[in-house]
PDB file of N, CA and C in Angstrom:
ATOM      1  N   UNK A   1       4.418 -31.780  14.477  1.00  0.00           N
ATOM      2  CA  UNK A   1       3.677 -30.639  15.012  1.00  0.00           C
ATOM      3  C   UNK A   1       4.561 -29.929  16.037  1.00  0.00           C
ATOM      4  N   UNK A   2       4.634 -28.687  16.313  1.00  0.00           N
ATOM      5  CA  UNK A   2       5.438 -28.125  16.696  1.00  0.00           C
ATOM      6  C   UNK A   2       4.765 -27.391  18.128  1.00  0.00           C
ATOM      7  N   UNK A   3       5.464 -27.285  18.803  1.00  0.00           N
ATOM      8  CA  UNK A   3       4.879 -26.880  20.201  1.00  0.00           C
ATOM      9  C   UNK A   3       4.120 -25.462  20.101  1.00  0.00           C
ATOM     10  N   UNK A   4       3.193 -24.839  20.910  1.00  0.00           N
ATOM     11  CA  UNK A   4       3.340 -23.202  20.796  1.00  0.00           C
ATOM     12  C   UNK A   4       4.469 -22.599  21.110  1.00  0.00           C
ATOM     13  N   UNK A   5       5.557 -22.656  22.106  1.00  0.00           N
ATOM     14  CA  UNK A   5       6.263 -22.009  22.513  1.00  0.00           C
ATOM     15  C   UNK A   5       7.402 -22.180  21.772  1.00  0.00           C
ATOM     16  N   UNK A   6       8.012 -23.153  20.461  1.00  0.00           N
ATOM     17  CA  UNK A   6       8.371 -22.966  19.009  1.00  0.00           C
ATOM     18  C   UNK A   6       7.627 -22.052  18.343  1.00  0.00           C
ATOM     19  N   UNK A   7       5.978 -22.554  18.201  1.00  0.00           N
ATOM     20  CA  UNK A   7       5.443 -21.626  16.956  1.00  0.00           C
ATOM     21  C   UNK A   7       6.245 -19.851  17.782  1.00  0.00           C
ATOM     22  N   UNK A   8       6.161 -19.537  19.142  1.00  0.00           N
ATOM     23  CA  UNK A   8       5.898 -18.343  19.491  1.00  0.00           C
ATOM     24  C   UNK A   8       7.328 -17.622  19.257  1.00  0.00           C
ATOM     25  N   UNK A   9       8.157 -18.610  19.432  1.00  0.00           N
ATOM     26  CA  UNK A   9       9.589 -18.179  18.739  1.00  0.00           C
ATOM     27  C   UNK A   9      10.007 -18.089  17.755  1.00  0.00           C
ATOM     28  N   UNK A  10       9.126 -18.592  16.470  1.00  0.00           N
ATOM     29  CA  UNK A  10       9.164 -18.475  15.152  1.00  0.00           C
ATOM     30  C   UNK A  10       9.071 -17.653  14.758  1.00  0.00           C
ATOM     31  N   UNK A  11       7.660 -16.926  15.584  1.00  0.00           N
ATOM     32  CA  UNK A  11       6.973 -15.675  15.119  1.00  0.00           C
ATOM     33  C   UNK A  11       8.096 -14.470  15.694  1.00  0.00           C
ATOM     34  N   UNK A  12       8.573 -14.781  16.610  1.00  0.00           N
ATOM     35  CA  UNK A  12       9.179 -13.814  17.315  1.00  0.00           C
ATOM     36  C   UNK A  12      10.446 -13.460  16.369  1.00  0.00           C
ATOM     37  N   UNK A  13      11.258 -14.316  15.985  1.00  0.00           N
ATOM     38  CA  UNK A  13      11.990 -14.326  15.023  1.00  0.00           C
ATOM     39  C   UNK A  13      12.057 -13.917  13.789  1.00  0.00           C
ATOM     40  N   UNK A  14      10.736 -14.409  12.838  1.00  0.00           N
ATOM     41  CA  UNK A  14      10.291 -14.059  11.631  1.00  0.00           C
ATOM     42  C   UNK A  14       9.636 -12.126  11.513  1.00  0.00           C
ATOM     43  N   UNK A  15       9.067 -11.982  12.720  1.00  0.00           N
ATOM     44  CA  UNK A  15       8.424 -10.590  12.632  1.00  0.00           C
ATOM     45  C   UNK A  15       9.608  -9.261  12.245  1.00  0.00           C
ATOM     46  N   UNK A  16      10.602  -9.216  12.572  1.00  0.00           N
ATOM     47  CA  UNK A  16      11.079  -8.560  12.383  1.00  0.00           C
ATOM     48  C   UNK A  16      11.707  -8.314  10.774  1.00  0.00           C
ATOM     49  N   UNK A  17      11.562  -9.208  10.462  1.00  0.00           N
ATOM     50  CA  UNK A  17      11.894 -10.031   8.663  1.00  0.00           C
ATOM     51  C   UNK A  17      11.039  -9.631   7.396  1.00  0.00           C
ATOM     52  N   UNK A  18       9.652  -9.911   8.487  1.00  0.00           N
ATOM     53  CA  UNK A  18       8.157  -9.434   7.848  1.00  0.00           C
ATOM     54  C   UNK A  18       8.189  -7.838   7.625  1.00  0.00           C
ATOM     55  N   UNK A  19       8.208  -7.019   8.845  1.00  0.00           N
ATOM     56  CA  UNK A  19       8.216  -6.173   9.256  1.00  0.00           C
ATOM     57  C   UNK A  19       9.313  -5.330   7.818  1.00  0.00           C
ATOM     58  N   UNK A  20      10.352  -5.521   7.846  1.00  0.00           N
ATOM     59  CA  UNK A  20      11.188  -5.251   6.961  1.00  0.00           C
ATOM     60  C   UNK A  20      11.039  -5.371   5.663  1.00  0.00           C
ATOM     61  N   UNK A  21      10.484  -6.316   5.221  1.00  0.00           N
ATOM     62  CA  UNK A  21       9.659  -6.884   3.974  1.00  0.00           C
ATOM     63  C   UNK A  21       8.622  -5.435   3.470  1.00  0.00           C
ATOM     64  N   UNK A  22       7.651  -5.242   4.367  1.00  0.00           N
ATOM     65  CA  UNK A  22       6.952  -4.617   3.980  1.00  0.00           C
ATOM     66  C   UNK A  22       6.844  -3.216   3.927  1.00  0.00           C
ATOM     67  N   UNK A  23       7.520  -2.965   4.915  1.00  0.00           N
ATOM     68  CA  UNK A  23       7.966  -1.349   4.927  1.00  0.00           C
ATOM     69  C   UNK A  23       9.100  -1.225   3.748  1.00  0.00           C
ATOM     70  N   UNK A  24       9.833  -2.025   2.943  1.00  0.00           N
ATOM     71  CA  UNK A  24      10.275  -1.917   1.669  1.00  0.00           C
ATOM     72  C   UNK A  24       9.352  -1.695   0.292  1.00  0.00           C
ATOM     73  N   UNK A  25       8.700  -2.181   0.613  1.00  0.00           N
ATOM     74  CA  UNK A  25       7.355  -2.302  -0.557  1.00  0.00           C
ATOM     75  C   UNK A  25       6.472  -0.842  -0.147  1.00  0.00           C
ATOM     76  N   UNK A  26       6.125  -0.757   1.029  1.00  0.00           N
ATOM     77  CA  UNK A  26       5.222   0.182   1.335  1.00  0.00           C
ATOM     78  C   UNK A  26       5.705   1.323   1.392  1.00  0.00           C
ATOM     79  N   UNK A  27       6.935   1.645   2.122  1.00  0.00           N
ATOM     80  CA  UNK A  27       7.566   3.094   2.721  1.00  0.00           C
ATOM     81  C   UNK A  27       6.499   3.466   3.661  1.00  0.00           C
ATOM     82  N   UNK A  28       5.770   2.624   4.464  1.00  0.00           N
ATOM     83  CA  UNK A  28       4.815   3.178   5.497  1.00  0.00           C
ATOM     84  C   UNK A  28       5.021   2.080   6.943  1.00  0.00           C
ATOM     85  N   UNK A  29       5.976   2.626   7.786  1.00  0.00           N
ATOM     86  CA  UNK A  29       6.170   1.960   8.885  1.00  0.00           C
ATOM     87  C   UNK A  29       5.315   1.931   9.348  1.00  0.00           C
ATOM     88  N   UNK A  30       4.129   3.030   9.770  1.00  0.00           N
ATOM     89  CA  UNK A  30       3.471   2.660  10.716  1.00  0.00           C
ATOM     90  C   UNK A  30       2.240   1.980  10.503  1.00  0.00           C
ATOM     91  N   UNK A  31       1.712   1.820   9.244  1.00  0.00           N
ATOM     92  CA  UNK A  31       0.503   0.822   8.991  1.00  0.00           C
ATOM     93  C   UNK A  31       1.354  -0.686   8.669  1.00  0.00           C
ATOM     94  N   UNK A  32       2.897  -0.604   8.190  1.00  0.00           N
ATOM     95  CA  UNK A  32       3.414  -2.019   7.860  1.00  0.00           C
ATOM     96  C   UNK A  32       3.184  -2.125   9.608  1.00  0.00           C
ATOM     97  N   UNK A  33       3.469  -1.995  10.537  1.00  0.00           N
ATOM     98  CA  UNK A  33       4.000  -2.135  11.760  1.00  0.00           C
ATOM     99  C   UNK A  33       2.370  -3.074  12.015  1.00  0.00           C
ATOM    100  N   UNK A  34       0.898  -2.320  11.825  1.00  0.00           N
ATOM    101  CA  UNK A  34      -0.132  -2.480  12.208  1.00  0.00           C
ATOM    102  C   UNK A  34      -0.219  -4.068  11.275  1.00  0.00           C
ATOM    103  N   UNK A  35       0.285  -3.976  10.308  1.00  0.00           N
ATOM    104  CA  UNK A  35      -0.492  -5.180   9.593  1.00  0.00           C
ATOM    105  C   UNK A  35       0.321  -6.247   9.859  1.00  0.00           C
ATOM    106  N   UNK A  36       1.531  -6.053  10.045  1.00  0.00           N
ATOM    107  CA  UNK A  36       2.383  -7.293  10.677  1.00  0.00           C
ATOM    108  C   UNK A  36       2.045  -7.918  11.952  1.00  0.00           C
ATOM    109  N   UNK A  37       1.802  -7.107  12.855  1.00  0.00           N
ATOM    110  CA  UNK A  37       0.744  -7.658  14.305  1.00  0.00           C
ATOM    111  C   UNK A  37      -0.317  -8.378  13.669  1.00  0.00           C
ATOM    112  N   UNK A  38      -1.452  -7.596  12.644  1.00  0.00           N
ATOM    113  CA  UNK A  38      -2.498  -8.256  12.236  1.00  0.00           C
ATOM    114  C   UNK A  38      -2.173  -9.922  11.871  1.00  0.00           C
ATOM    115  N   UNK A  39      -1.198 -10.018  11.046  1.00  0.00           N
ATOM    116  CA  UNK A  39      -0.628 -11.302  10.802  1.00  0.00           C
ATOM    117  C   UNK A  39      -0.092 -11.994  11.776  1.00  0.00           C
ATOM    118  N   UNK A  40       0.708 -11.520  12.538  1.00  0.00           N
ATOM    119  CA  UNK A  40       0.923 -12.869  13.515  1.00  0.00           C
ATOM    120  C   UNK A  40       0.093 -12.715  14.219  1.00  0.00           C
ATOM    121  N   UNK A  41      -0.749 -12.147  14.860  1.00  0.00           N
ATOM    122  CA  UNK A  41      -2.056 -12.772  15.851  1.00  0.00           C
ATOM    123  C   UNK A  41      -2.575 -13.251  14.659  1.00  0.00           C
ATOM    124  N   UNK A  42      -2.895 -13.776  13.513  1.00  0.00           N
ATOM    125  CA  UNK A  42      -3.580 -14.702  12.867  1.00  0.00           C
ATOM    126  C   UNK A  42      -2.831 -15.826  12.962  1.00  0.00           C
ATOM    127  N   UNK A  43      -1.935 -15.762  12.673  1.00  0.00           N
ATOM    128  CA  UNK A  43      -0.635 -16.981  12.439  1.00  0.00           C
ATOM    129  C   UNK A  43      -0.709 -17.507  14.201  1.00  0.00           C
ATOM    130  N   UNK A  44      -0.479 -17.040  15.354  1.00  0.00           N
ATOM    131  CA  UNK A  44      -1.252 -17.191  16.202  1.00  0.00           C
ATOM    132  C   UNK A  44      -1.731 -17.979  16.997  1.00  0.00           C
ATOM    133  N   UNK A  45      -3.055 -17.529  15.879  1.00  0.00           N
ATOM    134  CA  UNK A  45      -4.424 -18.646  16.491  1.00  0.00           C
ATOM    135  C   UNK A  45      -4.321 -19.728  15.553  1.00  0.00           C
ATOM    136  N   UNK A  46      -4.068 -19.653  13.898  1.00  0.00           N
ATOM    137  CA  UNK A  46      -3.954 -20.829  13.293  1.00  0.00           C
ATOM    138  C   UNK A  46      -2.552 -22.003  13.399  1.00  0.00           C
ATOM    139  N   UNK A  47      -1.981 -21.608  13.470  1.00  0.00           N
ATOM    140  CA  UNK A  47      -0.767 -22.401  13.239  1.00  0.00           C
ATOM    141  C   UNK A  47      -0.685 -23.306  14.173  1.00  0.00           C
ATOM    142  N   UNK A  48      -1.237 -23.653  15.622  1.00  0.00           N
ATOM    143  CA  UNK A  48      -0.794 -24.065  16.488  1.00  0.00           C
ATOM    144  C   UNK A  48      -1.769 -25.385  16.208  1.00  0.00           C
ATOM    145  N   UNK A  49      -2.923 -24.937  15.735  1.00  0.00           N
ATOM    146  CA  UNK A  49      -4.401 -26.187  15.586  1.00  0.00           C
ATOM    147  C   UNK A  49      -3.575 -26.412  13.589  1.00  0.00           C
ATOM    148  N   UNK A  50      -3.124 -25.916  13.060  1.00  0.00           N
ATOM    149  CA  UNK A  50      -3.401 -26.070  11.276  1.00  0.00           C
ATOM    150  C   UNK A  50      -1.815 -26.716  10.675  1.00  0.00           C
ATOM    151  N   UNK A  51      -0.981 -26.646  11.876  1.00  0.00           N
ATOM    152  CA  UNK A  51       0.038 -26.576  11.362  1.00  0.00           C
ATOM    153  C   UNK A  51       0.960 -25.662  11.009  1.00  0.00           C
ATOM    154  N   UNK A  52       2.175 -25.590  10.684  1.00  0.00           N
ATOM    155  CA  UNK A  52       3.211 -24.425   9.897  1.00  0.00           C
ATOM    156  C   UNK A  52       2.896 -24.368   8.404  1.00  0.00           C
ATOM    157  N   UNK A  53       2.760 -23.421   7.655  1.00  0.00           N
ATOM    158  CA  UNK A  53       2.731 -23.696   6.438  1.00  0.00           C
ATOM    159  C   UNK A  53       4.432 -23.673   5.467  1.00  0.00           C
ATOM    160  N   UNK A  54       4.421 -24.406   4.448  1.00  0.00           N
ATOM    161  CA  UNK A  54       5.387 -24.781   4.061  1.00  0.00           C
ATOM    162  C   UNK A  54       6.271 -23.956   3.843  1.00  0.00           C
ATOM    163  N   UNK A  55       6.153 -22.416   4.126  1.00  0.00           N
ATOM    164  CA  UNK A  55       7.092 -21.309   3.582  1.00  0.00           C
ATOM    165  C   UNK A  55       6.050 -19.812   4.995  1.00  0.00           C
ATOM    166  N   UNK A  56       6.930 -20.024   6.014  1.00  0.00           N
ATOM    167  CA  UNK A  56       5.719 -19.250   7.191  1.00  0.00           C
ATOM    168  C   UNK A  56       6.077 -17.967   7.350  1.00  0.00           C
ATOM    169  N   UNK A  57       7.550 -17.681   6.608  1.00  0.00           N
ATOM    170  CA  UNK A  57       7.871 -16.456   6.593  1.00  0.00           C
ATOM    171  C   UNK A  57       6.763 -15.482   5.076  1.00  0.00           C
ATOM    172  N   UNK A  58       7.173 -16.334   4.211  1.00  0.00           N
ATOM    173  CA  UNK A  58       6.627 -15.904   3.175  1.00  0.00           C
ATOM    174  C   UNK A  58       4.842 -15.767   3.071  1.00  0.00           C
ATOM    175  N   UNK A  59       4.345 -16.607   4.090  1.00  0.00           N
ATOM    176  CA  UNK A  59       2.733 -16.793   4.585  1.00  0.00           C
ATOM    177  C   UNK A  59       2.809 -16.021   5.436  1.00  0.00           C
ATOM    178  N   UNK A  60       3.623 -15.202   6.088  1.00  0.00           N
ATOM    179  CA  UNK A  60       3.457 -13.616   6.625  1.00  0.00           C
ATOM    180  C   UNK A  60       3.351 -12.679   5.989  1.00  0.00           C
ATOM    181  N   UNK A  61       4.092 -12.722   5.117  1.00  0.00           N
ATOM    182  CA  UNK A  61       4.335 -11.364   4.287  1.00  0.00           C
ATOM    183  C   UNK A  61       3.002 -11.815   3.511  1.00  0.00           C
ATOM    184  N   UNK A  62       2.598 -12.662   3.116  1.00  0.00           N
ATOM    185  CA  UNK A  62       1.856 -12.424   2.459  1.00  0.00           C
ATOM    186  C   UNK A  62      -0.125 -11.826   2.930  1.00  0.00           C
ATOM    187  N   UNK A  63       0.261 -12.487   4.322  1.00  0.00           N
ATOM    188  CA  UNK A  63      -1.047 -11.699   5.416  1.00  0.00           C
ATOM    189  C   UNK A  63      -0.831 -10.898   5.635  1.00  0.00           C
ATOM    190  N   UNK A  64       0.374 -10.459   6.397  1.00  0.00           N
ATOM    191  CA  UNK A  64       0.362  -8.774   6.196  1.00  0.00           C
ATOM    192  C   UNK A  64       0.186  -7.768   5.249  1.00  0.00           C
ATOM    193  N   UNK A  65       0.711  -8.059   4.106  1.00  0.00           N
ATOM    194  CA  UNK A  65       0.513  -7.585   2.969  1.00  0.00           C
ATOM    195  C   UNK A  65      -0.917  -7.412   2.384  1.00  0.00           C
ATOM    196  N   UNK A  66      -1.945  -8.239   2.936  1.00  0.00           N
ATOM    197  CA  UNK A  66      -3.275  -7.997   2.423  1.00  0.00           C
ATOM    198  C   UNK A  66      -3.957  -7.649   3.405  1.00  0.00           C
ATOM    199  N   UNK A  67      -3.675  -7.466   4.899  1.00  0.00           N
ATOM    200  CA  UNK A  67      -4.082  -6.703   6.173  1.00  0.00           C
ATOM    201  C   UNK A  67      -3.679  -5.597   5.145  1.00  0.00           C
ATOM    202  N   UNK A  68      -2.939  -4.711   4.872  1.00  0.00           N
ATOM    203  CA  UNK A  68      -2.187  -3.446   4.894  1.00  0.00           C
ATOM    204  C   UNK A  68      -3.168  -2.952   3.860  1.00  0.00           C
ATOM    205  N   UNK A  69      -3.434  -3.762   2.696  1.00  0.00           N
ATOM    206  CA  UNK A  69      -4.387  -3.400   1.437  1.00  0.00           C
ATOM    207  C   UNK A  69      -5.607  -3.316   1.761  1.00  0.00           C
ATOM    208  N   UNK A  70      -6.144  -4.387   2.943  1.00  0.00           N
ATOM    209  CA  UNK A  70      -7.462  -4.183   3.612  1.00  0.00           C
ATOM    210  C   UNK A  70      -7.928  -2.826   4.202  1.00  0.00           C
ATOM    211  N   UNK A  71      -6.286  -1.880   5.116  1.00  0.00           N
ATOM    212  CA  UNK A  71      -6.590  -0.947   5.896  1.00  0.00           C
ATOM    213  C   UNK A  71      -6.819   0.278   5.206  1.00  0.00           C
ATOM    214  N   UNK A  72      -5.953   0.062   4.073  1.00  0.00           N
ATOM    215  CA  UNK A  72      -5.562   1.154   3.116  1.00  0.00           C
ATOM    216  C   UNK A  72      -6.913   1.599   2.293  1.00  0.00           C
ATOM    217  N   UNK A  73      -7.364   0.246   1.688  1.00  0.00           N
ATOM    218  CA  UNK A  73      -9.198  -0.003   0.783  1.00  0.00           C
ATOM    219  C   UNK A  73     -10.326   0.616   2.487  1.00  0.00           C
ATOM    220  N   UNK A  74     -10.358   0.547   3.451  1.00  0.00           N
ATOM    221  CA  UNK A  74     -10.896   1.028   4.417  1.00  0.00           C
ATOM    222  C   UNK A  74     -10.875   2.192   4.596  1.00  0.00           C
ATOM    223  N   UNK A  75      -9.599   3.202   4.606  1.00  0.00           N
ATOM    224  CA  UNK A  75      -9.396   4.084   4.870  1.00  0.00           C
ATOM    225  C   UNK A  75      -9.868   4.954   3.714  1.00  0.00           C
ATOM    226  N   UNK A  76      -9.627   4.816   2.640  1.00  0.00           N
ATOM    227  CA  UNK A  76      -9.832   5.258   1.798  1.00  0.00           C
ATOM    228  C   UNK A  76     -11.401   5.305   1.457  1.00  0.00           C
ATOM    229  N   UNK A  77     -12.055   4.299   2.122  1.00  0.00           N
ATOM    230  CA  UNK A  77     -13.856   4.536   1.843  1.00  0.00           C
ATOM    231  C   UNK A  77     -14.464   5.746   2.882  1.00  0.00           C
ATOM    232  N   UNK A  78     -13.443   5.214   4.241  1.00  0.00           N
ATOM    233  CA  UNK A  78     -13.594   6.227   4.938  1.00  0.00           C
ATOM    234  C   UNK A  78     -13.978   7.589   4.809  1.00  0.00           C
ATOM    235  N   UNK A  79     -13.304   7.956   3.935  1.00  0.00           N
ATOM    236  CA  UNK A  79     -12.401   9.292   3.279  1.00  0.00           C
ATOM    237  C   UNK A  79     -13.600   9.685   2.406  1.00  0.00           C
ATOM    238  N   UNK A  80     -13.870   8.845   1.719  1.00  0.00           N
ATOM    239  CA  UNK A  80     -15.355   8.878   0.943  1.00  0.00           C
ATOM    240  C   UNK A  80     -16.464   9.198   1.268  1.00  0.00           C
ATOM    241  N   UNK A  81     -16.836   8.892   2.387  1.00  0.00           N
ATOM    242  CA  UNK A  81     -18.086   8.884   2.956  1.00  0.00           C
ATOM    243  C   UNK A  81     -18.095  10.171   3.512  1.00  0.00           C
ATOM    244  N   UNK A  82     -16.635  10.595   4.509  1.00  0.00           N
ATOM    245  CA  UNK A  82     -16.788  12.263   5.217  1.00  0.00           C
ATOM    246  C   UNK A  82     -16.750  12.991   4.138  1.00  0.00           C
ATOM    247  N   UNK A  83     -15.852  12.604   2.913  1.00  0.00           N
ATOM    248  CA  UNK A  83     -16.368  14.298   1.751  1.00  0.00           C
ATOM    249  C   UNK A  83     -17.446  14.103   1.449  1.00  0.00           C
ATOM    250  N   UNK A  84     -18.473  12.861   1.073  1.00  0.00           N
ATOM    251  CA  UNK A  84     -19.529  13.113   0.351  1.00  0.00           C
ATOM    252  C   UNK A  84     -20.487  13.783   1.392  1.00  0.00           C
ATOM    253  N   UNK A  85     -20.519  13.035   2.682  1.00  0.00           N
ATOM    254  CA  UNK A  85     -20.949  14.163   4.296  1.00  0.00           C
ATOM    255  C   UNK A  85     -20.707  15.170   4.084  1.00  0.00           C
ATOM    256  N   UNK A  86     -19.580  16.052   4.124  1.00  0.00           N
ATOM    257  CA  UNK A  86     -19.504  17.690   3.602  1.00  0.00           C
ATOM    258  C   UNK A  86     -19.672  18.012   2.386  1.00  0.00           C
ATOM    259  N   UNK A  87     -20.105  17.502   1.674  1.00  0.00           N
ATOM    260  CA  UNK A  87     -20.605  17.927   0.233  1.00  0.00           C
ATOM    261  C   UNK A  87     -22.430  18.224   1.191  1.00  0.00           C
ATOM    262  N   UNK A  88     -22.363  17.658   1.079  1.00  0.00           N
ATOM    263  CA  UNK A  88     -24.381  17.613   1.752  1.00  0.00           C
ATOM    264  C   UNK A  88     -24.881  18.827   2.441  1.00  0.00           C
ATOM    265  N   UNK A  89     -25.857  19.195   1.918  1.00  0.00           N
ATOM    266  CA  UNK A  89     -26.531  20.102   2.134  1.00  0.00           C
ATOM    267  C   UNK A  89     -26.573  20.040   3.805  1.00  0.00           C
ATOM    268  N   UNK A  90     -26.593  20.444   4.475  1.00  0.00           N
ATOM    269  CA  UNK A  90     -27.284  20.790   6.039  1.00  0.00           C
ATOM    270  C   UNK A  90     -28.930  20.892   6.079  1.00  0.00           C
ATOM    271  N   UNK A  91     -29.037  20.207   7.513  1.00  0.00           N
ATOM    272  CA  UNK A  91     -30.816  19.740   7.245  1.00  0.00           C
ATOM    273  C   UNK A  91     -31.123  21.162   7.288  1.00  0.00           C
ATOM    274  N   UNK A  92     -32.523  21.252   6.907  1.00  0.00           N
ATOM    275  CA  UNK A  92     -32.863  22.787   7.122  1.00  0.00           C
ATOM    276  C   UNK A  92     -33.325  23.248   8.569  1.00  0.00           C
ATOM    277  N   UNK A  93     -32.725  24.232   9.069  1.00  0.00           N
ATOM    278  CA  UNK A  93     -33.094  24.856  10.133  1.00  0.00           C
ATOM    279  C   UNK A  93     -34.133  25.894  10.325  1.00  0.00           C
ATOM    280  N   UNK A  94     -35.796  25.761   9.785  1.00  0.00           N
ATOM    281  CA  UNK A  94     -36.271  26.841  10.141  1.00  0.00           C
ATOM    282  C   UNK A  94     -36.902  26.457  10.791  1.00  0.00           C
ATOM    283  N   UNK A  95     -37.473  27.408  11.878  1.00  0.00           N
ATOM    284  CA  UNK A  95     -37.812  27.539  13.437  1.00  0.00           C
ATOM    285  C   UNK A  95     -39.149  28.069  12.828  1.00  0.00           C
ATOM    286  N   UNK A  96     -40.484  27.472  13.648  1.00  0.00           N
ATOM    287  CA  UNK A  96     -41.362  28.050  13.429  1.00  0.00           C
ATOM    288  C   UNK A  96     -41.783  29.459  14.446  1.00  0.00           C
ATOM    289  N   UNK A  97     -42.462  30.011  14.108  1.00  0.00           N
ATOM    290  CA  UNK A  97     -42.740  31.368  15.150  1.00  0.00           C
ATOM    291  C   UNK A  97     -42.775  31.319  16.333  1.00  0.00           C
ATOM    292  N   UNK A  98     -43.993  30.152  16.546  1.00  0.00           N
ATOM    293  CA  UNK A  98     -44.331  29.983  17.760  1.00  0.00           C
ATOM    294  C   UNK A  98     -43.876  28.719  18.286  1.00  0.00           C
ATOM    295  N   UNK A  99     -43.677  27.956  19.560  1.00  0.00           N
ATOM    296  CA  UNK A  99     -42.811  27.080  20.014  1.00  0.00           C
ATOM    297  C   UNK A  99     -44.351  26.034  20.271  1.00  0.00           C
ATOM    298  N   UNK A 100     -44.646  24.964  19.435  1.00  0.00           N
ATOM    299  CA  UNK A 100     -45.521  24.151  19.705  1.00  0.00           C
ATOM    300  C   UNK A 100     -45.037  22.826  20.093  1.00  0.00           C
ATOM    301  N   UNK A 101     -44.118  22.913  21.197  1.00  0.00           N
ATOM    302  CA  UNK A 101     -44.050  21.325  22.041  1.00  0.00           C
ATOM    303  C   UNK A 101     -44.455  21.208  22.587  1.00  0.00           C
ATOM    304  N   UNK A 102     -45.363  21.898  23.675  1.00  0.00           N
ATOM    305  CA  UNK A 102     -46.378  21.603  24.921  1.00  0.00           C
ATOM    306  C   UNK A 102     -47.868  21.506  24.329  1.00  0.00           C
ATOM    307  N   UNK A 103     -48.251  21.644  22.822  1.00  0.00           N
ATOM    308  CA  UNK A 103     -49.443  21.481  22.350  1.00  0.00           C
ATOM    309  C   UNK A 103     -49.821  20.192  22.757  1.00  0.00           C
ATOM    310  N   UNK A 104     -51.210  20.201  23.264  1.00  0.00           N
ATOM    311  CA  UNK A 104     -51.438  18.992  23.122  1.00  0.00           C
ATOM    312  C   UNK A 104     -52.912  18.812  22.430  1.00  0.00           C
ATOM    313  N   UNK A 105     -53.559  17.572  22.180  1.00  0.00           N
ATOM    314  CA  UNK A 105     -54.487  17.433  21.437  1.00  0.00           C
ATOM    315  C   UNK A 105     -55.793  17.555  21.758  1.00  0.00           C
ATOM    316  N   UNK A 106     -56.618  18.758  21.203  1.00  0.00           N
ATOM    317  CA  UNK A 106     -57.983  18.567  21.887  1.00  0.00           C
ATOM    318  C   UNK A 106     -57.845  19.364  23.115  1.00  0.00           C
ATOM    319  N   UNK A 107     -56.883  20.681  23.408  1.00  0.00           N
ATOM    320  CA  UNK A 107     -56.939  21.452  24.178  1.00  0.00           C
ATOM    321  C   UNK A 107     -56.330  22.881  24.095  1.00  0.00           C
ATOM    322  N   UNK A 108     -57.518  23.614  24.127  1.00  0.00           N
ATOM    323  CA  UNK A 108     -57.284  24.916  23.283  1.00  0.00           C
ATOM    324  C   UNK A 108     -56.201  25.784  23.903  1.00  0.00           C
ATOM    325  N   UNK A 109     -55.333  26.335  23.113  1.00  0.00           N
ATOM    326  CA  UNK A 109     -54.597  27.468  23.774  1.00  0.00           C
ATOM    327  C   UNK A 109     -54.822  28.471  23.783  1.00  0.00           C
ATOM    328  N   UNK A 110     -54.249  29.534  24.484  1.00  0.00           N
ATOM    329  CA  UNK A 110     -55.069  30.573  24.475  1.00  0.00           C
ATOM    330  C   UNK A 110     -54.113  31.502  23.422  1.00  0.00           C
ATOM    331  N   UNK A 111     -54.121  32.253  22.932  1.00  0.00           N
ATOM    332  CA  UNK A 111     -53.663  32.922  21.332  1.00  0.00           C
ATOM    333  C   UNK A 111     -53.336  34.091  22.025  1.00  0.00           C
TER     334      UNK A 111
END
């Protein structure tokens, strides 16, 4: 079992590796950048209680890599939801004549 302050130099070491990995595949530095953080704060919190896994560079790339598909499938629903929002009618705005918020019940107004 390996200390944290190994695991934290591992990571420190490996990120830049990851990082490189995926912005090859992606051509998108700045969400590879986001999903590689996502992965080592997972790697993180697990590794220190779970162990190293047998290949920890390659168990990065491969969390980052499905952070990045997670943000991408997110963004993209995102995207969905505001056009189908501007597709949508607008509630209707008609104003009645007279302004009846001070009506109250069982007390006559005067006309």
């Amino acid at each position: 079992m390996r200390t944290d302050a190994e695991i934290e130099g591992l990571l420190r070491e490996l990120a830049p590796q990851v990082l490189g990995a995926l912005v090859r595949r992606s051509g998108d530095f700045e969400g590879s950048e986001d999903a590689v953080q996502e992965a080592l704060l997972a790697a993180a919190r697990h590794w220190p209680r779970e162990g190293l896994p047998d290949n920890p560079r390659g168990r990065l790339i491969q969390t980052a890599t499905r952070k990045m598909t997670d943000q991408i499938r997110s963004e993209i629903a995102r995207r969905r939801r505001e056009e189908v929002a501007a597709r949508q009618e607008p509630p209707s705005t008609d104003v009645p004549d007279s302004d009846d918020t001070l009506l109250l019940d069982g007390v006559s107004q005067p006309e």
